[in-house]
N, C-alpha and C. Protein backbone atom coordinates (compact mmCIF):
# COMPACT_ATOMS: atom_id res chain seq x y z
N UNK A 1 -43.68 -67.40 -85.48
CA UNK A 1 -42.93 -67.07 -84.28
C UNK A 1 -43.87 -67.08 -83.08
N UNK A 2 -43.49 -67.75 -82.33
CA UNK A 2 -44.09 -67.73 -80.57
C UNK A 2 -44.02 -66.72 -80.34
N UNK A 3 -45.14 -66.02 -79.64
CA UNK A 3 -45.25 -64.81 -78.11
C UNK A 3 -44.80 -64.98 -76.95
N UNK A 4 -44.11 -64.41 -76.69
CA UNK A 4 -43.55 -64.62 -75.10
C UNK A 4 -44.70 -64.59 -74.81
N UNK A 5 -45.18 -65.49 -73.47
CA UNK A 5 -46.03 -65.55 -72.54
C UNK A 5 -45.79 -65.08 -71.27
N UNK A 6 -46.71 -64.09 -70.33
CA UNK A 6 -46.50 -63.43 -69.32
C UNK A 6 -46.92 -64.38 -68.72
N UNK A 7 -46.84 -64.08 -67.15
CA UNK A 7 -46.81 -65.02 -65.69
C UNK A 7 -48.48 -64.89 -65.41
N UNK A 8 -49.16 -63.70 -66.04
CA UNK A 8 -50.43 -63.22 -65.61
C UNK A 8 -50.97 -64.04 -66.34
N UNK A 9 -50.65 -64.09 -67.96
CA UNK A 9 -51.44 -65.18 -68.67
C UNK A 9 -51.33 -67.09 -68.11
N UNK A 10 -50.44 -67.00 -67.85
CA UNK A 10 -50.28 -68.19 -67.04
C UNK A 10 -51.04 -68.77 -66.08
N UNK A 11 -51.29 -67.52 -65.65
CA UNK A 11 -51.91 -68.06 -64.33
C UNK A 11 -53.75 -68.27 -64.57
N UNK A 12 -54.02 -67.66 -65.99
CA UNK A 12 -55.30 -68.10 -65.93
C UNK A 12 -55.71 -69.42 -66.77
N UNK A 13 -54.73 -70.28 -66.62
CA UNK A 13 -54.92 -71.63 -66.88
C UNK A 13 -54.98 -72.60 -65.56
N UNK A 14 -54.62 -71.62 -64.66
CA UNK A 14 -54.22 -72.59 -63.32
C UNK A 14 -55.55 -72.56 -62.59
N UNK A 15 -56.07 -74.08 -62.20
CA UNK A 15 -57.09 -73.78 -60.83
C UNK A 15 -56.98 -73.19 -59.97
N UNK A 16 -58.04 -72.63 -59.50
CA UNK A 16 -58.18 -71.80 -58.18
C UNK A 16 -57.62 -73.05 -57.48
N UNK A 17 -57.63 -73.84 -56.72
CA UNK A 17 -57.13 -74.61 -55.42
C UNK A 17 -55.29 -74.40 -55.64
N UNK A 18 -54.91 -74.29 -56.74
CA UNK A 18 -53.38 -74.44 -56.71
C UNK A 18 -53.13 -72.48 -57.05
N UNK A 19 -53.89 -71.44 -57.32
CA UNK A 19 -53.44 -70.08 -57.42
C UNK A 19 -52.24 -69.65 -56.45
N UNK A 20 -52.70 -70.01 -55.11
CA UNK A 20 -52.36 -69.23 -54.56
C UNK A 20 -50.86 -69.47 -54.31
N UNK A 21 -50.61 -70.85 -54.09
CA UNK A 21 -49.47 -71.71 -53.96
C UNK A 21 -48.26 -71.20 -55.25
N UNK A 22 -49.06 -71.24 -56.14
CA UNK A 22 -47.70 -71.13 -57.10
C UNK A 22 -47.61 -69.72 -57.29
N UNK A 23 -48.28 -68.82 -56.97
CA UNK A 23 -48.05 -67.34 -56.69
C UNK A 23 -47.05 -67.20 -55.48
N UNK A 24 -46.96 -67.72 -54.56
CA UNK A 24 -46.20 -67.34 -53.61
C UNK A 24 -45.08 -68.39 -53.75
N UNK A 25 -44.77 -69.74 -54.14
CA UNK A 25 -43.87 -70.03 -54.94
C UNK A 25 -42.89 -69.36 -55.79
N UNK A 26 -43.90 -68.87 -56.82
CA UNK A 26 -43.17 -67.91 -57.97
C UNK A 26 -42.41 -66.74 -57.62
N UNK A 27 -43.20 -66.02 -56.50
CA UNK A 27 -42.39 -64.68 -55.97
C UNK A 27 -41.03 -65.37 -54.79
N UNK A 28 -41.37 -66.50 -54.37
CA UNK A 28 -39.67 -66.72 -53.56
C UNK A 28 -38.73 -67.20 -54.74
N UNK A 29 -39.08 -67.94 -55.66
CA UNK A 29 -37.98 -68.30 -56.61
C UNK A 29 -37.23 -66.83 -57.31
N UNK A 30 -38.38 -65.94 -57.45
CA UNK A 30 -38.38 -64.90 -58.28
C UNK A 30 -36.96 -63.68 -57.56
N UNK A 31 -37.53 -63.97 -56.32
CA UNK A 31 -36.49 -63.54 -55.11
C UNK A 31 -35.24 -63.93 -54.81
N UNK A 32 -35.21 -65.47 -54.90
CA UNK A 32 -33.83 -65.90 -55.12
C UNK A 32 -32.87 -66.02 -56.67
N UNK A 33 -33.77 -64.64 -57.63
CA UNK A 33 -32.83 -64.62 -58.66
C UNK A 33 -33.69 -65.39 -60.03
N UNK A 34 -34.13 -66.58 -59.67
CA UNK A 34 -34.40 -67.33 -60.76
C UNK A 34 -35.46 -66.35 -61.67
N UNK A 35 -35.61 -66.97 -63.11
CA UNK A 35 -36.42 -66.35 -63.71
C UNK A 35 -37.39 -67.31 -63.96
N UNK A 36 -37.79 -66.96 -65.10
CA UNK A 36 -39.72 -67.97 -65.49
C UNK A 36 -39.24 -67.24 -66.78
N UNK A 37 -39.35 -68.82 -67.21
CA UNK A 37 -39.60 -68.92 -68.95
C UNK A 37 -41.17 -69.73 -69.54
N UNK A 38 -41.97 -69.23 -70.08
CA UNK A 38 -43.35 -69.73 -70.26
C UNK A 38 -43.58 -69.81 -71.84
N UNK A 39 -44.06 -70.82 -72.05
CA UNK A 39 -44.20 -71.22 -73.17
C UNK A 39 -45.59 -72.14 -73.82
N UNK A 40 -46.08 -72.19 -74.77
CA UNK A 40 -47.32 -72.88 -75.13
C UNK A 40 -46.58 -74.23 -75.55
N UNK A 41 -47.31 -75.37 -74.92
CA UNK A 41 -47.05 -76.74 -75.83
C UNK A 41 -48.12 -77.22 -75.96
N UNK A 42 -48.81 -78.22 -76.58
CA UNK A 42 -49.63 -79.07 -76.75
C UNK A 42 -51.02 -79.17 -75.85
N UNK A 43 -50.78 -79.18 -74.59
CA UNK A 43 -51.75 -79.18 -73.89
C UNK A 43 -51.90 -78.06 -72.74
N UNK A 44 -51.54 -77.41 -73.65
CA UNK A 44 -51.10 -75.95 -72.13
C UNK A 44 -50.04 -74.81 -72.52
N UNK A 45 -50.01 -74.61 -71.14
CA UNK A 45 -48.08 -74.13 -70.94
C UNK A 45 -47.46 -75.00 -70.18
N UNK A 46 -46.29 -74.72 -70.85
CA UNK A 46 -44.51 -75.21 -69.50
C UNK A 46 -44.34 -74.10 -69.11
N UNK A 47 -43.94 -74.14 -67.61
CA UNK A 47 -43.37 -73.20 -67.55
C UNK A 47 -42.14 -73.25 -66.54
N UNK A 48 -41.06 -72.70 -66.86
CA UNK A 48 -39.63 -73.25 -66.19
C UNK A 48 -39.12 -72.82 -65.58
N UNK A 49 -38.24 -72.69 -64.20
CA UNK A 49 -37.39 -71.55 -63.46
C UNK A 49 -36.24 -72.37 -63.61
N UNK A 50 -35.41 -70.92 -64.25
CA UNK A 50 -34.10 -71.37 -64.73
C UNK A 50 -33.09 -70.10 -63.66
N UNK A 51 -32.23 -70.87 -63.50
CA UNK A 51 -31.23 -69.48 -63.02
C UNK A 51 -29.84 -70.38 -63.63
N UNK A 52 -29.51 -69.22 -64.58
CA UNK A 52 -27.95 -69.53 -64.93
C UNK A 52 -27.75 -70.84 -66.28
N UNK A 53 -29.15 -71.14 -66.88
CA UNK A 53 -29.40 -71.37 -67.71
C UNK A 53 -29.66 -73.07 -67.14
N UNK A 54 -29.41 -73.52 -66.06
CA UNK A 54 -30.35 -74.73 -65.32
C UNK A 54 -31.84 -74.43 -64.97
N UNK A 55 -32.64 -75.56 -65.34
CA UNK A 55 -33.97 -75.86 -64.83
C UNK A 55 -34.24 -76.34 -63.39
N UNK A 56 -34.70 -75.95 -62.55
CA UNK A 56 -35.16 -76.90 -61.22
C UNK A 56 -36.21 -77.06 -61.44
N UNK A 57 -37.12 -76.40 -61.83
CA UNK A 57 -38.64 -77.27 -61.74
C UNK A 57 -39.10 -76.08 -62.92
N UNK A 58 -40.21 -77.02 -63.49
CA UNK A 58 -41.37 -76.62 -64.45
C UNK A 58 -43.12 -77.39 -63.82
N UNK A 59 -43.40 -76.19 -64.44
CA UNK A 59 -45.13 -76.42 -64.31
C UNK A 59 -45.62 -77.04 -66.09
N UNK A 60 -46.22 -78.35 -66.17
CA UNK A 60 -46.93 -78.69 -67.05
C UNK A 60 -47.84 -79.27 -67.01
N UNK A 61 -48.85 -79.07 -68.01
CA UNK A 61 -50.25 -79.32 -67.80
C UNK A 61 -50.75 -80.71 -69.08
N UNK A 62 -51.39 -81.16 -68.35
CA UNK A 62 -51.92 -82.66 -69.02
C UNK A 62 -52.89 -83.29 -68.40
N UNK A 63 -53.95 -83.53 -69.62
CA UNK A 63 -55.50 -84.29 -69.27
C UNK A 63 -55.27 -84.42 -67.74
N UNK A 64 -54.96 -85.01 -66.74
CA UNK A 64 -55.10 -85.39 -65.49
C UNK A 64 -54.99 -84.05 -64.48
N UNK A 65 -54.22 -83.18 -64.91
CA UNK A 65 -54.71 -81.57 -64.24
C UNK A 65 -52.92 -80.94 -64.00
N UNK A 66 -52.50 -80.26 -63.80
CA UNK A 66 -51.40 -79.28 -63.61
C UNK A 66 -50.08 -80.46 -62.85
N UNK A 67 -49.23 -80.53 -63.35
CA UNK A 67 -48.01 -81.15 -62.91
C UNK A 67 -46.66 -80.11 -62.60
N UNK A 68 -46.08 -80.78 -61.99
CA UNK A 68 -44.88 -80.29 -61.62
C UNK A 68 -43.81 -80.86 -61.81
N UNK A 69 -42.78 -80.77 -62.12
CA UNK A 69 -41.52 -81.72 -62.41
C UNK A 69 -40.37 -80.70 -61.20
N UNK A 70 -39.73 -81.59 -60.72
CA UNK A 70 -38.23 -80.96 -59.90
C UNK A 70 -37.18 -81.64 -60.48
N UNK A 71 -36.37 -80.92 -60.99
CA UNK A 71 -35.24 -81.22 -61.20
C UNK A 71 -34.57 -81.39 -60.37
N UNK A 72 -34.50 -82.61 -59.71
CA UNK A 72 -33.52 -82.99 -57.99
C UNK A 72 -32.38 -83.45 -58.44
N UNK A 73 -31.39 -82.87 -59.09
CA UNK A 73 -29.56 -82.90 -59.42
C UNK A 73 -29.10 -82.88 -57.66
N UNK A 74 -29.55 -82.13 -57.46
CA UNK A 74 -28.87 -82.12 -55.66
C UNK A 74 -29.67 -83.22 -54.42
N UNK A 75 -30.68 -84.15 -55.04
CA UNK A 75 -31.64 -84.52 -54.11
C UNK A 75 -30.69 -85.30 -53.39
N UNK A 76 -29.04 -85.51 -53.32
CA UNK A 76 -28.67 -86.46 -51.94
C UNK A 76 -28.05 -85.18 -50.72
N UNK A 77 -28.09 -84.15 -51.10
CA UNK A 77 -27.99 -83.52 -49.73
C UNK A 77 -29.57 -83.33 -48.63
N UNK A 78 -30.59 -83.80 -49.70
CA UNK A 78 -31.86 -83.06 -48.41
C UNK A 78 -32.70 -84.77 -48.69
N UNK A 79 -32.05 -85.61 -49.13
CA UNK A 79 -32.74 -87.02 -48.90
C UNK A 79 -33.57 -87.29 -47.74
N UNK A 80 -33.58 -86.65 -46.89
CA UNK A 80 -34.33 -87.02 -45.80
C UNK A 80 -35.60 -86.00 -45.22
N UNK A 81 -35.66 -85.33 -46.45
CA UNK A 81 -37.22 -84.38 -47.21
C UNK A 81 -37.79 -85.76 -47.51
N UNK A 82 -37.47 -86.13 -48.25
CA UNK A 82 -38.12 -87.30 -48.89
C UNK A 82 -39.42 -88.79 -48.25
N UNK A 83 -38.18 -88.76 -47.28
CA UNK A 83 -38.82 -89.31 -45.88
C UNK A 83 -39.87 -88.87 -45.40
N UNK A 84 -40.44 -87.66 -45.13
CA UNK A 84 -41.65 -86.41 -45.00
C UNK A 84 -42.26 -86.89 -46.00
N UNK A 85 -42.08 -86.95 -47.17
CA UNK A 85 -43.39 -86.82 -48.14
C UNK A 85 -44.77 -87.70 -48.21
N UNK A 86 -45.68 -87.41 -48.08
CA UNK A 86 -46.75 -88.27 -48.10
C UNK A 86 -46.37 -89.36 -48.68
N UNK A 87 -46.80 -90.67 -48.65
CA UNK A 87 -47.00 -91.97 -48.96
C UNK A 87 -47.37 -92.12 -50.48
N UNK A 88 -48.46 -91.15 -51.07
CA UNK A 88 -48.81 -91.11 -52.65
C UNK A 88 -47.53 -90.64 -53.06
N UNK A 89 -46.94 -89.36 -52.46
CA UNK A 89 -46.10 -88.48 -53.39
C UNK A 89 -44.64 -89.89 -53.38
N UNK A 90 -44.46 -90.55 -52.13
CA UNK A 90 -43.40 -91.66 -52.58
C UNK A 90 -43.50 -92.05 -53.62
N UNK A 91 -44.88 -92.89 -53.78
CA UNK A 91 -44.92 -93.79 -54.26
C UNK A 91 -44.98 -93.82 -55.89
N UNK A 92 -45.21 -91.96 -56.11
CA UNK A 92 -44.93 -91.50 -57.35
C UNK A 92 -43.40 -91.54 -58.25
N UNK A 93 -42.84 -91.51 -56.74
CA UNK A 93 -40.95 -91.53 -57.29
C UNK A 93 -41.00 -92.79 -57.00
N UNK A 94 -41.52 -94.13 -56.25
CA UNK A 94 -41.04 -95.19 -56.34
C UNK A 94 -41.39 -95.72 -57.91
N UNK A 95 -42.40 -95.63 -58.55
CA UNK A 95 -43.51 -95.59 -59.64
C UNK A 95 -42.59 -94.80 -61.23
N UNK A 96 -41.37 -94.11 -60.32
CA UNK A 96 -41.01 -93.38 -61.71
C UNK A 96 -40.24 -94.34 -62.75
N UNK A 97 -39.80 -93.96 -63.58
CA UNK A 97 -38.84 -94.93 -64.41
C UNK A 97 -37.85 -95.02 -63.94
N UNK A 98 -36.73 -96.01 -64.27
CA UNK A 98 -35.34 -96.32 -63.81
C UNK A 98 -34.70 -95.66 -64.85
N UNK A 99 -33.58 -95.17 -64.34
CA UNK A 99 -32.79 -93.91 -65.25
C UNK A 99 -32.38 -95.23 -65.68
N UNK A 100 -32.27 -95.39 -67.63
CA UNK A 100 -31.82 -96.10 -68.40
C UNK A 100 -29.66 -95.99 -68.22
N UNK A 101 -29.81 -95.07 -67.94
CA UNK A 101 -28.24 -94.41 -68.32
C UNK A 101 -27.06 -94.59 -67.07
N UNK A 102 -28.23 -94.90 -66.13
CA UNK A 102 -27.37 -95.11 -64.44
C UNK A 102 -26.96 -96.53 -64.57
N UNK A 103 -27.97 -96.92 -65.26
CA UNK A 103 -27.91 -98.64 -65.08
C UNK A 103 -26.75 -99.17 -66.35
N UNK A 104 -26.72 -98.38 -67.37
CA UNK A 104 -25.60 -98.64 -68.55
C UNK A 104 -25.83 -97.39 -69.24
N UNK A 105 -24.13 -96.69 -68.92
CA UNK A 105 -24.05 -95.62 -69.95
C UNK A 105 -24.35 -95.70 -70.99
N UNK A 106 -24.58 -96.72 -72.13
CA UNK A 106 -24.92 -96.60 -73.26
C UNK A 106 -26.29 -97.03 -73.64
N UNK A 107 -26.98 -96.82 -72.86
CA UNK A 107 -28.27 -97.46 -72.58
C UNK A 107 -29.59 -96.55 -73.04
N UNK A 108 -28.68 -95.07 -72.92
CA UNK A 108 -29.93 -94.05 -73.22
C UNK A 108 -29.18 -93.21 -74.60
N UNK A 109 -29.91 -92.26 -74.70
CA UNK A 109 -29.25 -91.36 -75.65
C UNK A 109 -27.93 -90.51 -74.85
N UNK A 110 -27.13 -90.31 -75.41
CA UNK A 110 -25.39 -89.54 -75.33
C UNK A 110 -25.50 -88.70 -74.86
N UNK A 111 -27.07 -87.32 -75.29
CA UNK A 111 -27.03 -86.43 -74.84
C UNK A 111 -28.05 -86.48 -73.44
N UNK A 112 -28.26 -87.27 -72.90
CA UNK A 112 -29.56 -87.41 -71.67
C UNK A 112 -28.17 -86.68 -70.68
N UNK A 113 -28.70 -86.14 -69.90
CA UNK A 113 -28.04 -85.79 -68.62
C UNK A 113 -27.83 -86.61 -67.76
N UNK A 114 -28.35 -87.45 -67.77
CA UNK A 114 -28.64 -88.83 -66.56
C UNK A 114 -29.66 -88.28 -65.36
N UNK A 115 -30.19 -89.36 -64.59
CA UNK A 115 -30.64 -89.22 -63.86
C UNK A 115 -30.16 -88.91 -62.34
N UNK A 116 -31.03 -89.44 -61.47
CA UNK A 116 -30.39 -89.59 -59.88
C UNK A 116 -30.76 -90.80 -59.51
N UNK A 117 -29.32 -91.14 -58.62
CA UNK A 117 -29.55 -92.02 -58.00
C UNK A 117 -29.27 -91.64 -56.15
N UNK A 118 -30.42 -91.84 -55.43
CA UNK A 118 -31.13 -91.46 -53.93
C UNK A 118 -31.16 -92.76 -53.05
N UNK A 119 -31.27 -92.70 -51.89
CA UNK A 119 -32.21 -93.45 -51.30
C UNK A 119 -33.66 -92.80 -50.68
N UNK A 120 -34.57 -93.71 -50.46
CA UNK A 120 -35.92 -93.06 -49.64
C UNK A 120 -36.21 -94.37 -49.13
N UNK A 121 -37.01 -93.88 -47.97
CA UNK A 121 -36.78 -95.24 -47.12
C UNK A 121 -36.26 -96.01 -46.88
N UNK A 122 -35.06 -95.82 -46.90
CA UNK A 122 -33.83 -97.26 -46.55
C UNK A 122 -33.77 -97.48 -47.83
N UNK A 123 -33.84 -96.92 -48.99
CA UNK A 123 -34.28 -98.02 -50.11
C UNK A 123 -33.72 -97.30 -51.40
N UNK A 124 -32.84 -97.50 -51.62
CA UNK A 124 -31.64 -97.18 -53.27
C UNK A 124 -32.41 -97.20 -54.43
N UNK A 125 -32.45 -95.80 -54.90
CA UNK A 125 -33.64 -95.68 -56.31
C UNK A 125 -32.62 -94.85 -56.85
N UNK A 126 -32.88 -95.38 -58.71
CA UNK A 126 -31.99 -94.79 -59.81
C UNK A 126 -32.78 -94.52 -60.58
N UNK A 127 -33.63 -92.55 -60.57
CA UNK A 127 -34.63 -92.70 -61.56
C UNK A 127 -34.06 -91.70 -62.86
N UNK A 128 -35.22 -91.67 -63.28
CA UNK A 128 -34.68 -90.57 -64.61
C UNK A 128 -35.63 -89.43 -64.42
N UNK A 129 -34.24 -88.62 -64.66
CA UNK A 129 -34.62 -86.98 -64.36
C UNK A 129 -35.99 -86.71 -64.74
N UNK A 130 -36.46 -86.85 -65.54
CA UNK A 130 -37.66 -86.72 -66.23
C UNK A 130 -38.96 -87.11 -65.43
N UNK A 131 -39.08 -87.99 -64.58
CA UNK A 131 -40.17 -88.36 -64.17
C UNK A 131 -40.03 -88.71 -62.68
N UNK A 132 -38.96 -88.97 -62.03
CA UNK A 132 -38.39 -88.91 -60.41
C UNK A 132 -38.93 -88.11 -59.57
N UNK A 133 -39.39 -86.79 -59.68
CA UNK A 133 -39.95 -85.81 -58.80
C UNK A 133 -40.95 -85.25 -59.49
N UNK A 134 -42.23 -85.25 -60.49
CA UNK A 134 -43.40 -85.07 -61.31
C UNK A 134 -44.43 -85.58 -60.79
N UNK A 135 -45.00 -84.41 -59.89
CA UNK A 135 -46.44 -84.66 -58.84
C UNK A 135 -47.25 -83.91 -59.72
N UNK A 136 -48.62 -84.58 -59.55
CA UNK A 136 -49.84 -83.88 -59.33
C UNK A 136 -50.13 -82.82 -58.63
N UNK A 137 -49.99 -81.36 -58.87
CA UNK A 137 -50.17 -80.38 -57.57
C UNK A 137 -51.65 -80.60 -57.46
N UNK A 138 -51.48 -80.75 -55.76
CA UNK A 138 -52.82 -80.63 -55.22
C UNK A 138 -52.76 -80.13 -53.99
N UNK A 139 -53.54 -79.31 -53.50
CA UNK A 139 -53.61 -78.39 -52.32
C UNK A 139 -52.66 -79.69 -51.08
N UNK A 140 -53.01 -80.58 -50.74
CA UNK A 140 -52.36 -81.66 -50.06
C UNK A 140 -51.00 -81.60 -50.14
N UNK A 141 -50.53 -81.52 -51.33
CA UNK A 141 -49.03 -81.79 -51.42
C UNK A 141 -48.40 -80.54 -51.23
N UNK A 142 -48.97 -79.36 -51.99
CA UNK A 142 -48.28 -77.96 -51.81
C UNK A 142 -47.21 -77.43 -50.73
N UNK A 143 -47.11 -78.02 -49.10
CA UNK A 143 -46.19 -77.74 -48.28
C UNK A 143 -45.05 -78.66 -48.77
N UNK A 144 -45.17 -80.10 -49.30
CA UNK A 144 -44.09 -80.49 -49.69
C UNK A 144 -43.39 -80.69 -50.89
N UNK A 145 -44.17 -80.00 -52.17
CA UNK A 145 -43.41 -79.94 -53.07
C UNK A 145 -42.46 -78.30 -52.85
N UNK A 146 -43.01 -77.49 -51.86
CA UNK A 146 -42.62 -76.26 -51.62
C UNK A 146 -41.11 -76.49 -51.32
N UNK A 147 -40.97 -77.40 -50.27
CA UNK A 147 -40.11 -77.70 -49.55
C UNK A 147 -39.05 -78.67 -50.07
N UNK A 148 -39.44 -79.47 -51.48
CA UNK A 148 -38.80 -79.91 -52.11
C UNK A 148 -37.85 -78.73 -53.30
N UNK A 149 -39.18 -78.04 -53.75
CA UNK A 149 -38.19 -76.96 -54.53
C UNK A 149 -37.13 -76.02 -54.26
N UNK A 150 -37.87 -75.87 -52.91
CA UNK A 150 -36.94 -74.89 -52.24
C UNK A 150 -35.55 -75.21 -52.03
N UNK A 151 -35.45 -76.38 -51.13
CA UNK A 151 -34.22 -77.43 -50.81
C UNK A 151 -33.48 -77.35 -52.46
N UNK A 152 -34.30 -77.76 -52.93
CA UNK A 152 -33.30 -78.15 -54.68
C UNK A 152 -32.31 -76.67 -54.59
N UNK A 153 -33.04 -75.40 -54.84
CA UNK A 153 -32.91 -74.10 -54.92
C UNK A 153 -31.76 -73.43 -54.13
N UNK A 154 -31.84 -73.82 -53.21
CA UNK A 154 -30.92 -73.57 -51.93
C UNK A 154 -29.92 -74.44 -52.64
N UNK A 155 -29.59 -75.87 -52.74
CA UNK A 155 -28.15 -76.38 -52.94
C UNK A 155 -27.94 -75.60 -54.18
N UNK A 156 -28.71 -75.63 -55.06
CA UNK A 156 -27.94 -75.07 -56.58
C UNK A 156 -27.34 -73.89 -56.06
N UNK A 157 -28.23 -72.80 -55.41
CA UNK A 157 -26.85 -71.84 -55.16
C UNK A 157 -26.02 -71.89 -54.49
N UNK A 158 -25.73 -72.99 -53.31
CA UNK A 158 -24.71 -73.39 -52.68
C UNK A 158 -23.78 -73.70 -53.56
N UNK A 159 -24.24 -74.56 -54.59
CA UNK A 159 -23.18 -74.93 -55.78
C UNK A 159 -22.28 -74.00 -56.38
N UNK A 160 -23.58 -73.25 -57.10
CA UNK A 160 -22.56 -71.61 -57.33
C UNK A 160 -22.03 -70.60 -57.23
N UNK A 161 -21.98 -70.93 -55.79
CA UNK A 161 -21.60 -70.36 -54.86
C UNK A 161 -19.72 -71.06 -54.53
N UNK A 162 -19.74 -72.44 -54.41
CA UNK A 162 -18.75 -72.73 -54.26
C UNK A 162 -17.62 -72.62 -55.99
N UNK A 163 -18.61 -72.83 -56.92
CA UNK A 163 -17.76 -72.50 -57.78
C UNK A 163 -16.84 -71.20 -58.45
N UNK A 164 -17.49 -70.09 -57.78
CA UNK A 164 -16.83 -69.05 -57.84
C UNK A 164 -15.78 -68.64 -57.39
């Protein structure tokens, strides 16, 4: 049986250049409700903010140094975040895979959620959830993956908000 993993143990896997960022990250998500689920895999921890049993973003770690994944289900209301993002961080979502499942429902597995399909730069992209928004945190990017999570964060509770 796994140990729950605390946020404190977590954090002493993380470099000093990214501490401070995902500390003050963690306490606004923490604020808007979401929780942190942490877990050991293979090369690290995951670690996930879920509210209401959805993911928006996880922290995972791999040979190349600490990653981030966003779950952008809402990325066509703040598409024009996107536009802002540094030129690398584009070129990471231009670089991602093509959601198999956008392009032919039967193309991926039954149970995939599917991906998104966005524009950025004038320019119509269909990626898969999985790898579409998965940066490298690095002190550089930190104002705009902030601003990416956040945005995600904000529509989801707009969402459940309207569904009530």
């Amino acid at each position: 049986m796994k140990k729950n993993i605390d946020f404190s143990e977590f954090m002493t896997a993380v470099s000093q250049e990214n501490h401070a960022f995902i500390v003050n990250l963690h306490q606004e998500l923490l604020h808007q409700g979401y929780r942190i689920h942490i877990k050991e895999a293979r090369s690290g921890y995951v670690a996930a903010y879920v509210l209401h049993n959805k993911t928006i973003a996880n922290y995972i770690f791999r040979k190349k140094g600490m990653l981030i994944r966003i779950y952008g289900a809402h990325v066509n209301e703040y598409e024009a975040v996107l536009d802002t993002l540094p030129l690398e961080m584009q070129e990471a979502i231009s670089h991602a895979p093509v959601c198999k499942r956008l392009l032919d429902p039967h193309a991926c597995n039954p149970k995939c959620s599917m991906g998104y399909s966005f524009f950025m730069k004038h320019a119509y992209h269909q990626k898969c959830r999985n790898g579409a928004f998965m940066f490298l945190l690095h002190p550089d990017y930190h104002p705009y993956i902030q601003s990416l999570v956040l945005h995600e964060a904000e529509a989801y509770r707009k969402e459940l908000m309207l569904s009530q």
